[in-house]
Protein backbone atom coordinates (compact mmCIF):
# COMPACT_ATOMS: atom_id res chain seq x y z
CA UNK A 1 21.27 -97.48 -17.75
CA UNK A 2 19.95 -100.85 -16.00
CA UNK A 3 21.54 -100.48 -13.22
CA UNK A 4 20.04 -97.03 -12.31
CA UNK A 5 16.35 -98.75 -12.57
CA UNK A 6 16.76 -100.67 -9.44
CA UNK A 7 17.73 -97.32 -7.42
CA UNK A 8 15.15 -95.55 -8.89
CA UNK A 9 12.77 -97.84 -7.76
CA UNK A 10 14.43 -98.21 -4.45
CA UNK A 11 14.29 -94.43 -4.12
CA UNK A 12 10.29 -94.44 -5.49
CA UNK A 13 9.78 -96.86 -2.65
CA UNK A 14 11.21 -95.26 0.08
CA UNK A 15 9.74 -92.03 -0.94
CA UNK A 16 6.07 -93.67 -0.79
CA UNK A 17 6.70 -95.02 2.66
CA UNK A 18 7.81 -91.77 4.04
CA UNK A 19 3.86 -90.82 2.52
CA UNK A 20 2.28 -93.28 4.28
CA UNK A 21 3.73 -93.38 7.89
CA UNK A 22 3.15 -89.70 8.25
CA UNK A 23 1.06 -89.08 10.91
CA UNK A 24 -2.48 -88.18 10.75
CA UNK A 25 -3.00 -84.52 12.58
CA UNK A 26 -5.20 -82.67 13.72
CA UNK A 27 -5.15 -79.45 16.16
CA UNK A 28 -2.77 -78.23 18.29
CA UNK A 29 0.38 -79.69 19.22
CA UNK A 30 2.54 -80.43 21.75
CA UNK A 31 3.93 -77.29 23.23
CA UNK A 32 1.41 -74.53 22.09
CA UNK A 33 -0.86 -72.44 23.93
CA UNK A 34 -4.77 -73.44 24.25
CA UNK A 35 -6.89 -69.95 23.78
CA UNK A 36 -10.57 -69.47 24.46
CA UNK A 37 -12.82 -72.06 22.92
CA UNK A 38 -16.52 -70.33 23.79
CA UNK A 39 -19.49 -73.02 24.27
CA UNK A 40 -23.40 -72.74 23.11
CA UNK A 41 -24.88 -75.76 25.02
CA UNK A 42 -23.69 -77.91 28.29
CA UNK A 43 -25.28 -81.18 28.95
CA UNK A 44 -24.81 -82.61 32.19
CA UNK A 45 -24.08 -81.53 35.49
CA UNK A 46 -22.91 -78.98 37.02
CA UNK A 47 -23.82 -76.94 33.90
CA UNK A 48 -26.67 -78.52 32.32
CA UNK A 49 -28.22 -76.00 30.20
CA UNK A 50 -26.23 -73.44 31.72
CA UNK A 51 -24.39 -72.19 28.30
CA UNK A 52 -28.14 -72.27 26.50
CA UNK A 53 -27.27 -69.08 24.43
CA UNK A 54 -29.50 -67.11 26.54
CA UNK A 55 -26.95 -65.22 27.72
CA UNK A 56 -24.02 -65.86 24.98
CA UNK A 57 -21.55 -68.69 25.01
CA UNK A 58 -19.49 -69.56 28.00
CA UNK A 59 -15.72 -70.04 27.46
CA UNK A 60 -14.45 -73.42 28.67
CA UNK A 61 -11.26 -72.69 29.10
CA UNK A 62 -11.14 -69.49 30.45
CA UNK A 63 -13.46 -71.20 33.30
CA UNK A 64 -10.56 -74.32 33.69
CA UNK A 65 -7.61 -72.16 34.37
CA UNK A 66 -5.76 -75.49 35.35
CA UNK A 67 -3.70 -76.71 38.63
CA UNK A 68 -3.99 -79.80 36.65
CA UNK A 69 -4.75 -81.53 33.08
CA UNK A 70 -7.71 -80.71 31.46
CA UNK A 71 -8.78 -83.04 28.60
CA UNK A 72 -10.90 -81.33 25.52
CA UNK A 73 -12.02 -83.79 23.24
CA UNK A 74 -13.53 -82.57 19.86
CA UNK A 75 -16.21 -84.79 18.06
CA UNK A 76 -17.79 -84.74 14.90
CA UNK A 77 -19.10 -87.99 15.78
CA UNK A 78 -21.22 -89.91 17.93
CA UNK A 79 -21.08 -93.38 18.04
CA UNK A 80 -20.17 -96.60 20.42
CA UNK A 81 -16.61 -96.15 20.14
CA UNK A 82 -16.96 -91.82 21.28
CA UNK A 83 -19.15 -93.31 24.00
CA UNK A 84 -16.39 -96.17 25.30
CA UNK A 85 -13.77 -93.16 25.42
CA UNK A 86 -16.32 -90.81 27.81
CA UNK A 87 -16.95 -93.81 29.51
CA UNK A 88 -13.34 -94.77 30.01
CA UNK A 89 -12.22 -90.94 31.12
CA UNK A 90 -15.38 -90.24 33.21
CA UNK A 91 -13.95 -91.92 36.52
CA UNK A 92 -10.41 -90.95 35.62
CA UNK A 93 -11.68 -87.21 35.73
CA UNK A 94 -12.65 -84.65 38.75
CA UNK A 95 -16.21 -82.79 38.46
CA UNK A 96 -15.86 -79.58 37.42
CA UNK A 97 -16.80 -77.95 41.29
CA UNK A 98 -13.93 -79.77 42.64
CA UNK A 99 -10.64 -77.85 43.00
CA UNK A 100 -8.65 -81.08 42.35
CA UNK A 101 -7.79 -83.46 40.06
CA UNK A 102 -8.04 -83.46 36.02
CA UNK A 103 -10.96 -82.38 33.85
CA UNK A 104 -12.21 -83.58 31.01
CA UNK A 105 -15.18 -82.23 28.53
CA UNK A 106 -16.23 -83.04 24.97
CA UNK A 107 -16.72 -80.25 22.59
CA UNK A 108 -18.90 -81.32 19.81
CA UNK A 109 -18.34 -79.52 16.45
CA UNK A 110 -18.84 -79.82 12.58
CA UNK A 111 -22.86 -80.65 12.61
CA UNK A 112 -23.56 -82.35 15.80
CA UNK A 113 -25.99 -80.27 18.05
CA UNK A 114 -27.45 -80.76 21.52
CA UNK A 115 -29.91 -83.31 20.75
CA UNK A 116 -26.65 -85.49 19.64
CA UNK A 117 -25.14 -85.63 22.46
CA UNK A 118 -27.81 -87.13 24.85
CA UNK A 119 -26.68 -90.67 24.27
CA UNK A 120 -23.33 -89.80 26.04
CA UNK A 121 -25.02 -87.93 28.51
CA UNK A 122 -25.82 -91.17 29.92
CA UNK A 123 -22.03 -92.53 30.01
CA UNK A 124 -21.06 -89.18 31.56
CA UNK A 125 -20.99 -87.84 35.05
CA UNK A 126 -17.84 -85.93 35.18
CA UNK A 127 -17.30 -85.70 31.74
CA UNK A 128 -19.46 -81.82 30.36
CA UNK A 129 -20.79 -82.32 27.13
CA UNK A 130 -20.97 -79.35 24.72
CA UNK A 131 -21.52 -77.54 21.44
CA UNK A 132 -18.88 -75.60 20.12
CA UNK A 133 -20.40 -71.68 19.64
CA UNK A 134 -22.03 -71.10 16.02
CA UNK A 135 -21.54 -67.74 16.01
CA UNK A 136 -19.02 -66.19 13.21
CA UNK A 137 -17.07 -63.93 15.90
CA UNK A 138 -16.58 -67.30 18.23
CA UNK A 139 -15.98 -69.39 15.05
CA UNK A 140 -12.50 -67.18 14.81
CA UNK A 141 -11.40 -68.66 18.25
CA UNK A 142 -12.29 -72.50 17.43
CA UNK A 143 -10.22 -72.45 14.04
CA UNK A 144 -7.03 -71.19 16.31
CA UNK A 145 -7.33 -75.16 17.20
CA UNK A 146 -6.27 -75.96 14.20
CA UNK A 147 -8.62 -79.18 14.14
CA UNK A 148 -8.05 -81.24 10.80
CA UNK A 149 -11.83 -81.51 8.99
CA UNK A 150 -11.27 -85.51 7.99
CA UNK A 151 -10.85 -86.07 11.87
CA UNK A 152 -13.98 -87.64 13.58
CA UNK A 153 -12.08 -87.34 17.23
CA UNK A 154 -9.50 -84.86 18.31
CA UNK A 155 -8.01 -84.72 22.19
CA UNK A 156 -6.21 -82.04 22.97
CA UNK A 157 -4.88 -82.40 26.57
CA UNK A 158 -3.28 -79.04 28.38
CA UNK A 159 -2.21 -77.99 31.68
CA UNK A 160 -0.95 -74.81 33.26
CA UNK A 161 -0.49 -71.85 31.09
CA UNK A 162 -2.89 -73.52 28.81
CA UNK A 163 0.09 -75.17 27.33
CA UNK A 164 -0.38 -78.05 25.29
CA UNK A 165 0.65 -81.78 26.77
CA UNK A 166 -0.49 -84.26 24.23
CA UNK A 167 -2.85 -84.61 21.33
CA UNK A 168 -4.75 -87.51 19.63
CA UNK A 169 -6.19 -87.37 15.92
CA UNK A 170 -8.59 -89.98 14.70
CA UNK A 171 -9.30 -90.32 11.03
CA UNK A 172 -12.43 -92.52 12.43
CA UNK A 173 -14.17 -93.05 15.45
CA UNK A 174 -13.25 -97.20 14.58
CA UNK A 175 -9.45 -96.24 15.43
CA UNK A 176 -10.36 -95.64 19.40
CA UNK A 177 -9.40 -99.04 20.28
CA UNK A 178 -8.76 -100.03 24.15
CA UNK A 179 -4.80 -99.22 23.39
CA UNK A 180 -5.47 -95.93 22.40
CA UNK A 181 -8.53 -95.17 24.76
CA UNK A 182 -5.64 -96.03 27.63
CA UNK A 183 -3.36 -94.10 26.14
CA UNK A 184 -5.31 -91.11 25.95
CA UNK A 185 -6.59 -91.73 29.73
CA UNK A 186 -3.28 -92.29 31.10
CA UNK A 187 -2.20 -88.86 30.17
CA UNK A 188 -4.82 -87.82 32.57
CA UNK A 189 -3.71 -89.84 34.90
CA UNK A 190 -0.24 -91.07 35.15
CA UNK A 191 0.99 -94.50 36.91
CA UNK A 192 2.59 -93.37 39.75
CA UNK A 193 6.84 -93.43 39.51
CA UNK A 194 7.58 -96.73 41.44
């Protein structure tokens, strides 16, 4: 019977580890198909105010029907670390008149409102900043994302087709360290094959 202890404990071990390295996830993956994600708010050019509600929400990505990446980055957070990672994708990122290049916009969700984006409104130039639509018929299309609720940032990066490229899941906003901030940007935009 002693000798079965020490693989049992092996076993418990290994079985533990397996818990721990699995990755944290949140929204959709690599491979699957971006849908409509409608919009309440827009701060920032070109479409400052544009989405006010007047009207009903705009869909963001019905209006970026990609030639290139387009980067959506979900919040439930705003903090010096959200505002390093606009500030690092703003110049990496076209404006959203230009034809060219890839796009980039924030989608704020859980609580955060207008008035909590401003801050990054001043870090942002190419970067939209919005509010996810409240409404309970939009709500349907924002929970196709699949975004985890313990995540204070989610990027979801897609292409043509609306077809998923690469994601990024942060437990907390702390975990957006310059690594990952690059790594998330040079999805955007690739070194060029030498």
């Amino acid at each position: 019977m002693k000798p079965l202890l020490p693989v049992l404990a092996v076993a418990l071990l290994a079985c533990d580890s397996a818990a721990v390295a699995e990755e944290f996830k949140s929204g959709l993956q690599v491979g699957e198909n971006c849908g409509c994600l409608q919009v309440e708010w827009v701060v920032g050019w070109p479409y400052k105010d544009q989405f006010s509600g007047k009207f009903g929400p705009g869909c963001m990505t019905c209006t970026l029907a990609p030639a290139s990446l387009v980067a959506i980055i979900f919040i439930q957070k705003v903090d010096d670390n959200v505002a390093n990672l606009v500030r690092a994708m703003d110049p990496k990122v076209t404006g959203w008149l230009s034809n060219e290049g890839p796009k980039a916009f924030v989608c704020a969700v859980g609580k955060l409102g207008h008035d909590d984006l401003k801050p990054l409104d001043e870090v942002s130039t190419n970067v939209a900043l919005t509010v996810a639509a409240r409404g309970r018929e939009w709500q349907k299309n924002l929970d196709k994302y699949k975004l985890n609720d313990a995540a204070a940032v989610t990027v979801i990066v897609y292409g043509q087709q609306s077809k998923v490229v690469a994601n990024f899941a942060f437990r907390d906003t702390k975990d957006l360290d310059k690594e990952r901030v690059a790594e998330i940007v040079k999805v955007l935009r690739p070194e060029p094959a030498k």
